[in-house]
C-alpha atoms as a PDB file:
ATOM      1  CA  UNK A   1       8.278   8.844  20.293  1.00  0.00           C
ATOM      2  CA  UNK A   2       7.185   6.047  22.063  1.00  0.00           C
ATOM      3  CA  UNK A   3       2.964   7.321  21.165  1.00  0.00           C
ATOM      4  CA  UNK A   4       4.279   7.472  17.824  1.00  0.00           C
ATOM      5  CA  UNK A   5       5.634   3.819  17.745  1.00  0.00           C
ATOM      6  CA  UNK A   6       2.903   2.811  19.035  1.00  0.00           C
ATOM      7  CA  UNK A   7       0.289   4.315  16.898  1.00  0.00           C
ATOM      8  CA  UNK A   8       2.513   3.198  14.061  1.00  0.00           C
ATOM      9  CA  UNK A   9       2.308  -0.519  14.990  1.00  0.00           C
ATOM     10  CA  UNK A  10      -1.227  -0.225  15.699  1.00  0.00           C
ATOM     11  CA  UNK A  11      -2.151   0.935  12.176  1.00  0.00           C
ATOM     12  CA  UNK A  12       0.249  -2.033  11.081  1.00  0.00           C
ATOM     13  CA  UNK A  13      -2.149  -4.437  13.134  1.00  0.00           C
ATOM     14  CA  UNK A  14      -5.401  -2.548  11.739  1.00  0.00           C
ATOM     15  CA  UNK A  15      -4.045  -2.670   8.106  1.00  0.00           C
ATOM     16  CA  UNK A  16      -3.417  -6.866   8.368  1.00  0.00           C
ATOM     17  CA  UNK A  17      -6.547  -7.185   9.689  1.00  0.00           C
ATOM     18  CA  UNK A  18      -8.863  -5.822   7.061  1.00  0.00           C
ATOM     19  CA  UNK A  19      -6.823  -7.865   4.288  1.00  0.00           C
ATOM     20  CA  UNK A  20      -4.657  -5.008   3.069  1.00  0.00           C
ATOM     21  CA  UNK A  21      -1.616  -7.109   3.091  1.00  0.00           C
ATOM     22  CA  UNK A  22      -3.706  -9.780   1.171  1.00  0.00           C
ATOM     23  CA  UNK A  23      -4.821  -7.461  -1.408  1.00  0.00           C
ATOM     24  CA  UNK A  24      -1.124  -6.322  -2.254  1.00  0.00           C
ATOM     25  CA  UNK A  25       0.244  -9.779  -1.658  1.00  0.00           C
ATOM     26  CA  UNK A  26      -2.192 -10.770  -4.280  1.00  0.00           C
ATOM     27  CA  UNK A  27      -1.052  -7.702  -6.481  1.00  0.00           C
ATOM     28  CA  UNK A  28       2.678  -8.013  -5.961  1.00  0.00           C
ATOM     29  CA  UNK A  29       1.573 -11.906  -7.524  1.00  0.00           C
ATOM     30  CA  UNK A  30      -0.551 -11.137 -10.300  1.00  0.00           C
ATOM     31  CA  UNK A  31       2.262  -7.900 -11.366  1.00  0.00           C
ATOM     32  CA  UNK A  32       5.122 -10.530 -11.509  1.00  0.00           C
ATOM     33  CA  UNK A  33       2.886 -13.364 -13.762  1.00  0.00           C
ATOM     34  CA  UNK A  34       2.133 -10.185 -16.081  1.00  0.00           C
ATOM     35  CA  UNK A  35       5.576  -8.905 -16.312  1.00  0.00           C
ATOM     36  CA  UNK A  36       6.814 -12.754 -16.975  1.00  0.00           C
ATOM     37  CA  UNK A  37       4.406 -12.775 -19.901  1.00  0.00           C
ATOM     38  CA  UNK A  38       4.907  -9.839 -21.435  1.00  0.00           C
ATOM     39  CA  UNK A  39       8.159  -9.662 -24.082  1.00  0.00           C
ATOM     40  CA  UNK A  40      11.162  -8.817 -22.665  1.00  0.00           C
ATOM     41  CA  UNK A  41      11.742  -5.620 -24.695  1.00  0.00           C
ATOM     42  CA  UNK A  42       8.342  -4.131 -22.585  1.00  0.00           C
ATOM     43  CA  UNK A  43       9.215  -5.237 -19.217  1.00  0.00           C
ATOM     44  CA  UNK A  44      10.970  -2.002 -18.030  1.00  0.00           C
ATOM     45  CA  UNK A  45       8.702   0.448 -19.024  1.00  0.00           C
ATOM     46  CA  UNK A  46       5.568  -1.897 -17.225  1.00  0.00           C
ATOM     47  CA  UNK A  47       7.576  -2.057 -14.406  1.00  0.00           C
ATOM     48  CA  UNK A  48       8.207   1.640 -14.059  1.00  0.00           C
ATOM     49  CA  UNK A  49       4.124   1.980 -14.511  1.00  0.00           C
ATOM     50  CA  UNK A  50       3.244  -0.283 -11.963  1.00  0.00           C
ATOM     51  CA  UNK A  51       5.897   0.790  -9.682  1.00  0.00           C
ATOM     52  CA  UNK A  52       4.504   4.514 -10.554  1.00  0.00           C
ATOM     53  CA  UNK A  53       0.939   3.272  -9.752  1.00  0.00           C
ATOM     54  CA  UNK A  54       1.826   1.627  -6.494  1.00  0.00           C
ATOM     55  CA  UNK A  55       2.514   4.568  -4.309  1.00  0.00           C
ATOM     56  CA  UNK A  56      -0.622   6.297  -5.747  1.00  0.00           C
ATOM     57  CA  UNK A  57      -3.192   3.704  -5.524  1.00  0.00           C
ATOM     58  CA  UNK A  58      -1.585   2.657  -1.870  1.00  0.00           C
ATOM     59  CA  UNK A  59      -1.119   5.867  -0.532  1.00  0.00           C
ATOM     60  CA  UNK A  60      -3.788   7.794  -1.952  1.00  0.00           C
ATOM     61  CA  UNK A  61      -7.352   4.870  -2.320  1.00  0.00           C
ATOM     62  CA  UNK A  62      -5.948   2.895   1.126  1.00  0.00           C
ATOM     63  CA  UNK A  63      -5.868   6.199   3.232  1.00  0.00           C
ATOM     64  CA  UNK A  64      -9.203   6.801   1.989  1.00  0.00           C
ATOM     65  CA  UNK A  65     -10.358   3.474   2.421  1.00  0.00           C
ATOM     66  CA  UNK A  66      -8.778   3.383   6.159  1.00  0.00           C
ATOM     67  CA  UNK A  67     -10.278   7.054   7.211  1.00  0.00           C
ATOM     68  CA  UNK A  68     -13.834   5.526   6.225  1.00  0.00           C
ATOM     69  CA  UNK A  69     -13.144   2.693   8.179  1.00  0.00           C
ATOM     70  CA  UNK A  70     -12.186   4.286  10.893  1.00  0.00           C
ATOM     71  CA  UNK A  71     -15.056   6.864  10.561  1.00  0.00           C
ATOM     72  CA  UNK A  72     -17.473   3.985  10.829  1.00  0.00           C
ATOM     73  CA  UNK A  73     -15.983   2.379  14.214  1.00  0.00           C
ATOM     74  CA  UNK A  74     -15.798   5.947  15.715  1.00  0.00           C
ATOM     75  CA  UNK A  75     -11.880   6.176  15.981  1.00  0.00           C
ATOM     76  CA  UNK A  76     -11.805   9.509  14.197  1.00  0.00           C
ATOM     77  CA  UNK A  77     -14.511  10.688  17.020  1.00  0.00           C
ATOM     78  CA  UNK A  78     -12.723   9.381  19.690  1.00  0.00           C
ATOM     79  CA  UNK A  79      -9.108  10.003  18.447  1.00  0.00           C
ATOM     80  CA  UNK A  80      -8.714  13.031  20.966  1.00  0.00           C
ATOM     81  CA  UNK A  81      -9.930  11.402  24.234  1.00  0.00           C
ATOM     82  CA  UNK A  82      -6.662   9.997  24.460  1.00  0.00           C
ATOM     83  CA  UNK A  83      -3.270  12.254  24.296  1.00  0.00           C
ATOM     84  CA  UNK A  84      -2.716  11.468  20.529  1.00  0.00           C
ATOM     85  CA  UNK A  85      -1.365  14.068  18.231  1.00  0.00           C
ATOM     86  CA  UNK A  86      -2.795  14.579  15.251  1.00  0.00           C
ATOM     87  CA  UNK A  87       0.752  14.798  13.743  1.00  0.00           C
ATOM     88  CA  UNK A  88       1.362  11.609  15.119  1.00  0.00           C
ATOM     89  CA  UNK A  89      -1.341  10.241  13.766  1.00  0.00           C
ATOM     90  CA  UNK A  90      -0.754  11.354  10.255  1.00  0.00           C
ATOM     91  CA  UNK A  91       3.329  10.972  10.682  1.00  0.00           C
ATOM     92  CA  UNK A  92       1.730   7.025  11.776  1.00  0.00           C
ATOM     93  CA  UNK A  93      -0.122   6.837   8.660  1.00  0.00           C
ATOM     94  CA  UNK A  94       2.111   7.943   6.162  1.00  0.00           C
ATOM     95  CA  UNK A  95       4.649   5.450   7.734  1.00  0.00           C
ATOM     96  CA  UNK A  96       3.007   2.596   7.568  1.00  0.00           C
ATOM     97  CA  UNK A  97       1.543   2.703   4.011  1.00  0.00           C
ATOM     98  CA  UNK A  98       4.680   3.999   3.012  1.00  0.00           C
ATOM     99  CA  UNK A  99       6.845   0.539   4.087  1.00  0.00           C
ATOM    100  CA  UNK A 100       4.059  -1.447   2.855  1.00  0.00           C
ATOM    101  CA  UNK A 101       4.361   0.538  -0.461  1.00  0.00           C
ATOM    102  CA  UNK A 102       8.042   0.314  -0.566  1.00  0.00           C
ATOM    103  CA  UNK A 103       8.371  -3.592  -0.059  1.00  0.00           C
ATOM    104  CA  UNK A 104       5.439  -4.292  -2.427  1.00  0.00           C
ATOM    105  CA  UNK A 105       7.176  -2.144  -5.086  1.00  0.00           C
ATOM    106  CA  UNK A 106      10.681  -3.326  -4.325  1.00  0.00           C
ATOM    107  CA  UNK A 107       9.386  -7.458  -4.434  1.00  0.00           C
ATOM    108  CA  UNK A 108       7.634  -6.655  -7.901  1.00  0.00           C
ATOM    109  CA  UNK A 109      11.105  -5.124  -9.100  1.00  0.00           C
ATOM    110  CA  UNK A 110      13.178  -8.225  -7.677  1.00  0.00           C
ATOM    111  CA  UNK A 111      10.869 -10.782  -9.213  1.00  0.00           C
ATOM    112  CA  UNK A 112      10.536  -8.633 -12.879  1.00  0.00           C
ATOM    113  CA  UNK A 113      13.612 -10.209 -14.221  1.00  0.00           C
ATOM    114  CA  UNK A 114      14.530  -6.220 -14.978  1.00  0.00           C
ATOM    115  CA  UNK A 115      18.308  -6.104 -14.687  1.00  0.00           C
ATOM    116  CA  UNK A 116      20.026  -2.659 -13.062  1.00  0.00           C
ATOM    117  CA  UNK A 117      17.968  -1.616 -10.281  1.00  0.00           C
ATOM    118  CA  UNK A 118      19.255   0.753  -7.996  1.00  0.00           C
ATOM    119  CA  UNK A 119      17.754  -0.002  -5.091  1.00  0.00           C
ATOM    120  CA  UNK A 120      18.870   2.562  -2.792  1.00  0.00           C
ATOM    121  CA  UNK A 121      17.443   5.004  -5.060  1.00  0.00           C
ATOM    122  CA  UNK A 122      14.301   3.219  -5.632  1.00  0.00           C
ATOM    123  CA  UNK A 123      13.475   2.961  -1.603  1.00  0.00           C
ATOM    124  CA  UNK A 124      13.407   6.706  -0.685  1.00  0.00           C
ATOM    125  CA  UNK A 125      11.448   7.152  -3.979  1.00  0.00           C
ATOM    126  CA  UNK A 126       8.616   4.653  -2.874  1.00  0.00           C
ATOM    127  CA  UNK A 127       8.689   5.240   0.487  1.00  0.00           C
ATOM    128  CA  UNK A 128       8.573   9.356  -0.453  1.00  0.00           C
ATOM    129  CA  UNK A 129       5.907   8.607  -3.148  1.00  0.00           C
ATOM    130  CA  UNK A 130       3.715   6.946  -0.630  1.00  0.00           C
ATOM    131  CA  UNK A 131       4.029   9.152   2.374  1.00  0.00           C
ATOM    132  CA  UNK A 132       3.109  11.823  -0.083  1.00  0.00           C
ATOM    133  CA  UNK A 133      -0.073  10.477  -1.760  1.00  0.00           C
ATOM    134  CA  UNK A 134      -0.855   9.007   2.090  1.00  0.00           C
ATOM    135  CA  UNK A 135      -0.774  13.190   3.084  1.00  0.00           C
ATOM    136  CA  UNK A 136      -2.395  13.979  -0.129  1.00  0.00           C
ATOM    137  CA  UNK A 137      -5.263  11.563   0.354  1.00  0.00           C
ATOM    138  CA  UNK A 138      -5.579  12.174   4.574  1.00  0.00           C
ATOM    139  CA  UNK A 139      -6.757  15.955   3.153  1.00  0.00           C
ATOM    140  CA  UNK A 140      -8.648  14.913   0.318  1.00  0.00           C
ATOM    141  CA  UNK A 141     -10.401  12.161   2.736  1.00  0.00           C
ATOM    142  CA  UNK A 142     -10.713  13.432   6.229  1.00  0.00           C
ATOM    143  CA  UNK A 143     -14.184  15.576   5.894  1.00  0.00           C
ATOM    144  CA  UNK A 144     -15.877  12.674   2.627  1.00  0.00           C
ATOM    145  CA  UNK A 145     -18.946  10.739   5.029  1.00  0.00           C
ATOM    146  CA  UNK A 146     -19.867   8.838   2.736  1.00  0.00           C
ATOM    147  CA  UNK A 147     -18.573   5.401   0.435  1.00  0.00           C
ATOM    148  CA  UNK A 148     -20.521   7.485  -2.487  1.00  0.00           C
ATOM    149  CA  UNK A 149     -18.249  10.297  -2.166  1.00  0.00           C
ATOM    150  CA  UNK A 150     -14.836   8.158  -1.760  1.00  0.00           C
ATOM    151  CA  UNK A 151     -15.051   6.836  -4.770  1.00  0.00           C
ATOM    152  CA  UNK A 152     -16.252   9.865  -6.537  1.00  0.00           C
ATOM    153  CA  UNK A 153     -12.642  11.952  -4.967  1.00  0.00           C
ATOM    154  CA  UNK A 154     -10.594   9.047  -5.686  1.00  0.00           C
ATOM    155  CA  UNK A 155     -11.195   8.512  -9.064  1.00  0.00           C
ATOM    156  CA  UNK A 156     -10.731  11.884 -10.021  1.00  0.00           C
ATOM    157  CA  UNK A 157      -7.895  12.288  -7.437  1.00  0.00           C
ATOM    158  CA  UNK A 158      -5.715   9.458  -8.892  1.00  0.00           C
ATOM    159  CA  UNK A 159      -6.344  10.680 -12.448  1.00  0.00           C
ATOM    160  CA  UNK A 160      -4.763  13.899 -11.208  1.00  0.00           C
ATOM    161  CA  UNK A 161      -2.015  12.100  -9.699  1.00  0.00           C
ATOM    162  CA  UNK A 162      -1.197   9.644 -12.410  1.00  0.00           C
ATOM    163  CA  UNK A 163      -1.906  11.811 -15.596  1.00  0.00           C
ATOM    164  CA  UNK A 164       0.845  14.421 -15.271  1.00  0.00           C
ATOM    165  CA  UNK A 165       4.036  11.364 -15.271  1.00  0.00           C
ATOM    166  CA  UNK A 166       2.308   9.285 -18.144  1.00  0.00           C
ATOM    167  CA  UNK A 167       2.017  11.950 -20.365  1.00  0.00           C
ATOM    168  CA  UNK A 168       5.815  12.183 -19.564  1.00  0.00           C
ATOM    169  CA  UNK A 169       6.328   8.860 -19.681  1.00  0.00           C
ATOM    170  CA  UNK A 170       4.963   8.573 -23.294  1.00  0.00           C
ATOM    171  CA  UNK A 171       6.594  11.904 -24.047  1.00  0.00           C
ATOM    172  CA  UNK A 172       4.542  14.552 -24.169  1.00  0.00           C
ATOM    173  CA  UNK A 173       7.045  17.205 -21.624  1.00  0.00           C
ATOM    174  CA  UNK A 174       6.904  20.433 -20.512  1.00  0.00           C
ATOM    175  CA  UNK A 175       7.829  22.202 -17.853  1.00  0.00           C
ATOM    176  CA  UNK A 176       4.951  22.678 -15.272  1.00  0.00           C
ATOM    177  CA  UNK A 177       4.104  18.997 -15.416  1.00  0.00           C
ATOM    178  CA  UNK A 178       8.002  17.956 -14.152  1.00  0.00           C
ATOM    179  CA  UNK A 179       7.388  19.610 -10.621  1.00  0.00           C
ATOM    180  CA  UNK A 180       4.170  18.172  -9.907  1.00  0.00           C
ATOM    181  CA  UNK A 181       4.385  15.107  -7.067  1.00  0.00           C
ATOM    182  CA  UNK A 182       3.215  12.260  -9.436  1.00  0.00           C
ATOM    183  CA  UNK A 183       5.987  13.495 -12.402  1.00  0.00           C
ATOM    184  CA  UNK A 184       8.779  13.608  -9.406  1.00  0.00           C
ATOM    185  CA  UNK A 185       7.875  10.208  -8.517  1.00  0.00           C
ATOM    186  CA  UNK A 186       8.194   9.236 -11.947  1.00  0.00           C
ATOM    187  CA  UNK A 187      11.736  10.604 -11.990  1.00  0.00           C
ATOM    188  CA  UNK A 188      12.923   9.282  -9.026  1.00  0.00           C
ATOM    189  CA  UNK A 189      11.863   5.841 -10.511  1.00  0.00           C
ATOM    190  CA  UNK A 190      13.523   6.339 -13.505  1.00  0.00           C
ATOM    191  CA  UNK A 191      16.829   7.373 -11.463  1.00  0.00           C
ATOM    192  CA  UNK A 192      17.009   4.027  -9.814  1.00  0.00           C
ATOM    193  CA  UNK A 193      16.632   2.747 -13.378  1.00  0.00           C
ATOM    194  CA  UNK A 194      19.724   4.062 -14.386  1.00  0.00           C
ATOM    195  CA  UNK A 195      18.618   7.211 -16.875  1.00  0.00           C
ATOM    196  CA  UNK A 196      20.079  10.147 -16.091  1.00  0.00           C
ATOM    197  CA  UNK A 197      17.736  12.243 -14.092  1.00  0.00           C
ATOM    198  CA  UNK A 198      18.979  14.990 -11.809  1.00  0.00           C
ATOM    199  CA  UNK A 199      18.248  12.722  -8.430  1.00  0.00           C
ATOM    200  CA  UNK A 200      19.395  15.088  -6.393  1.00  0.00           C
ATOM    201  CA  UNK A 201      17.397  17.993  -6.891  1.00  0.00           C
ATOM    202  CA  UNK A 202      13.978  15.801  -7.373  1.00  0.00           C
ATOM    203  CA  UNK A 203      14.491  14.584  -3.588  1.00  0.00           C
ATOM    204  CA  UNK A 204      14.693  17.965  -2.226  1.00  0.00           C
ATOM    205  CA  UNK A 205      11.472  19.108  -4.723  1.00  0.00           C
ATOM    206  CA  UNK A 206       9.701  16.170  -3.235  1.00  0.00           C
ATOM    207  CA  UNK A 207      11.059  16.364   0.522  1.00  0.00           C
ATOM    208  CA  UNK A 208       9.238  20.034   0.066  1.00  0.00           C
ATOM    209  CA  UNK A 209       6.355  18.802  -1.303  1.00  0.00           C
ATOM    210  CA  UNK A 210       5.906  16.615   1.422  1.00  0.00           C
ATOM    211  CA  UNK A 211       6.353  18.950   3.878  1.00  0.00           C
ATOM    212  CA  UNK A 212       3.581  21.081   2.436  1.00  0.00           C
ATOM    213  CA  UNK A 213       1.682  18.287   2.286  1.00  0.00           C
ATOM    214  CA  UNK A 214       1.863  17.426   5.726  1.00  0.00           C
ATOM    215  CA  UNK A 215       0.875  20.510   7.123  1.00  0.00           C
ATOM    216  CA  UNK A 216      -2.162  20.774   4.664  1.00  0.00           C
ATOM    217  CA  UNK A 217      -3.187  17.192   6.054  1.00  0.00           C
ATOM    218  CA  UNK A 218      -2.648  18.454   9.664  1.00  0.00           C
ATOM    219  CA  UNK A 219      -4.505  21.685   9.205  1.00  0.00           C
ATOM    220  CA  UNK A 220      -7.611  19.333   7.410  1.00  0.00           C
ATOM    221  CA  UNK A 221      -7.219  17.095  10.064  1.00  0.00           C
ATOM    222  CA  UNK A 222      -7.672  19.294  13.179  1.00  0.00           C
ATOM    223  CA  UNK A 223     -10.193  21.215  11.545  1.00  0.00           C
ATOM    224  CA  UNK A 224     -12.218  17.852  11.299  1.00  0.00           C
ATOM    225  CA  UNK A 225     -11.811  16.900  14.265  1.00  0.00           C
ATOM    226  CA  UNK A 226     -12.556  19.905  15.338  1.00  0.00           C
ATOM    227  CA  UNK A 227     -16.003  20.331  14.238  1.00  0.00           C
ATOM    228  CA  UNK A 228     -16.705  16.969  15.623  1.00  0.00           C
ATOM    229  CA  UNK A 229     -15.883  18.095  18.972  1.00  0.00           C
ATOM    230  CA  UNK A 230     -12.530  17.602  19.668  1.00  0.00           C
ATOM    231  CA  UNK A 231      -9.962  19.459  20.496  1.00  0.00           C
ATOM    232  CA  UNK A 232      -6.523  19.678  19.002  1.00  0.00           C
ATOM    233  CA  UNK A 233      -3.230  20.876  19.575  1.00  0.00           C
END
């Protein structure tokens, strides 16, 4: 636990020092100005797609972003000279973007002017969302060696993400696209928004959806790792 903590507060320090909390503070700015000047009767469902976004773009372009980073300065080389786990390092990960996810989303709801947020529905769903999309984009990322190629898998990785819950948002439904992790998001959202939405049962869909995703990132991981010389356990 104490690794963990560690490694968590570390990528904390690594994050604030390549501007990310800049870039959202900037965000979490510019979202509030543009919900102010939109009409009132349009705020809620902007504020549902920019709280939708937020966990995707977050979770899903910073990881990427980060894993390059850290490709670059030799961190992923190095990452098994010292006793790190590569669940700890991923459990890290998904942490911190996740509470940097959470407060950006839950500032741009406070500062909306939307009335009836439920905010201790709207936490576990940001902090969930993010933590998933962080997994999602540590496999996607881990084994891409070039900027090119980022950009390339993140484009068409967020379009994958976002495209299922605003087709439901705008009401095209069916069933398939309700269990996918961008549509459960989405829900969850809408839940701390007061609609009825079955809360319950879209937590335990997503808490198993994370869970798969987190052993998919660990398997990518250690294979990666693994072929650059490491060893992993």
């Amino acid at each position: 636990m104490k690794r963990l903590m560690s490694t968590f507060f570390s990528d904390m320090r690594y994050q604030w020092r390549y501007g990310f909390y800049l870039i959202y503070a900037v965000m979490t700015v510019f979202a509030i100005v543009a919900l102010h000047l939109m009409p009132e009767g349009w705020r809620p469902t902007a504020l549902v797609i920019m709280l939708l976004s937020d966990p995707s773009l977050l979770g899903f372009l910073f990881i990427g972003g980060i894993l390059q980073l850290e490709r670059g300065e030799g961190i992923l080389d190095a990452l098994f000279c010292a006793p790190l786990r590569p669940w700890e390092y991923i459990t890290a990960k998904a942490l911190s973007l996740g509470i940097l996810s959470t407060l950006t989303g839950c500032v741009i709801a406070l500062g909306s002017g939307v009335a009836g947020v439920r905010y201790a529905l709207l936490v576990p769903a940001m902090l969930f969302g993010s933590a998933c999309f962080t997994l999602i984009g540590i496999s996607v990322s881990v084994n891409l060696k070039s900027t090119n190629a980022f950009l390339s898998a993140n484009g068409l990785g967020e379009l994958i993400l976002l495209s299922p819950p605003l087709l439901l948002l705008f009401g095209v439904s069916f069933t398939p696209l309700e269990v996918l992790p961008g549509s459960i998001v989405l829900r969850l959202i809408q839940a701390s928004f007061g609609l009825p939405v079955a809360f319950a049962w879209y937590f335990m869909a997503f808490a198993l959806w994370t869970g798969a995703m987190f052993l998919l990132a660990h398997i990518r991981l250690v294979s990666a790792l693994s072929r650059l010389g490491g060893g992993a356990s």
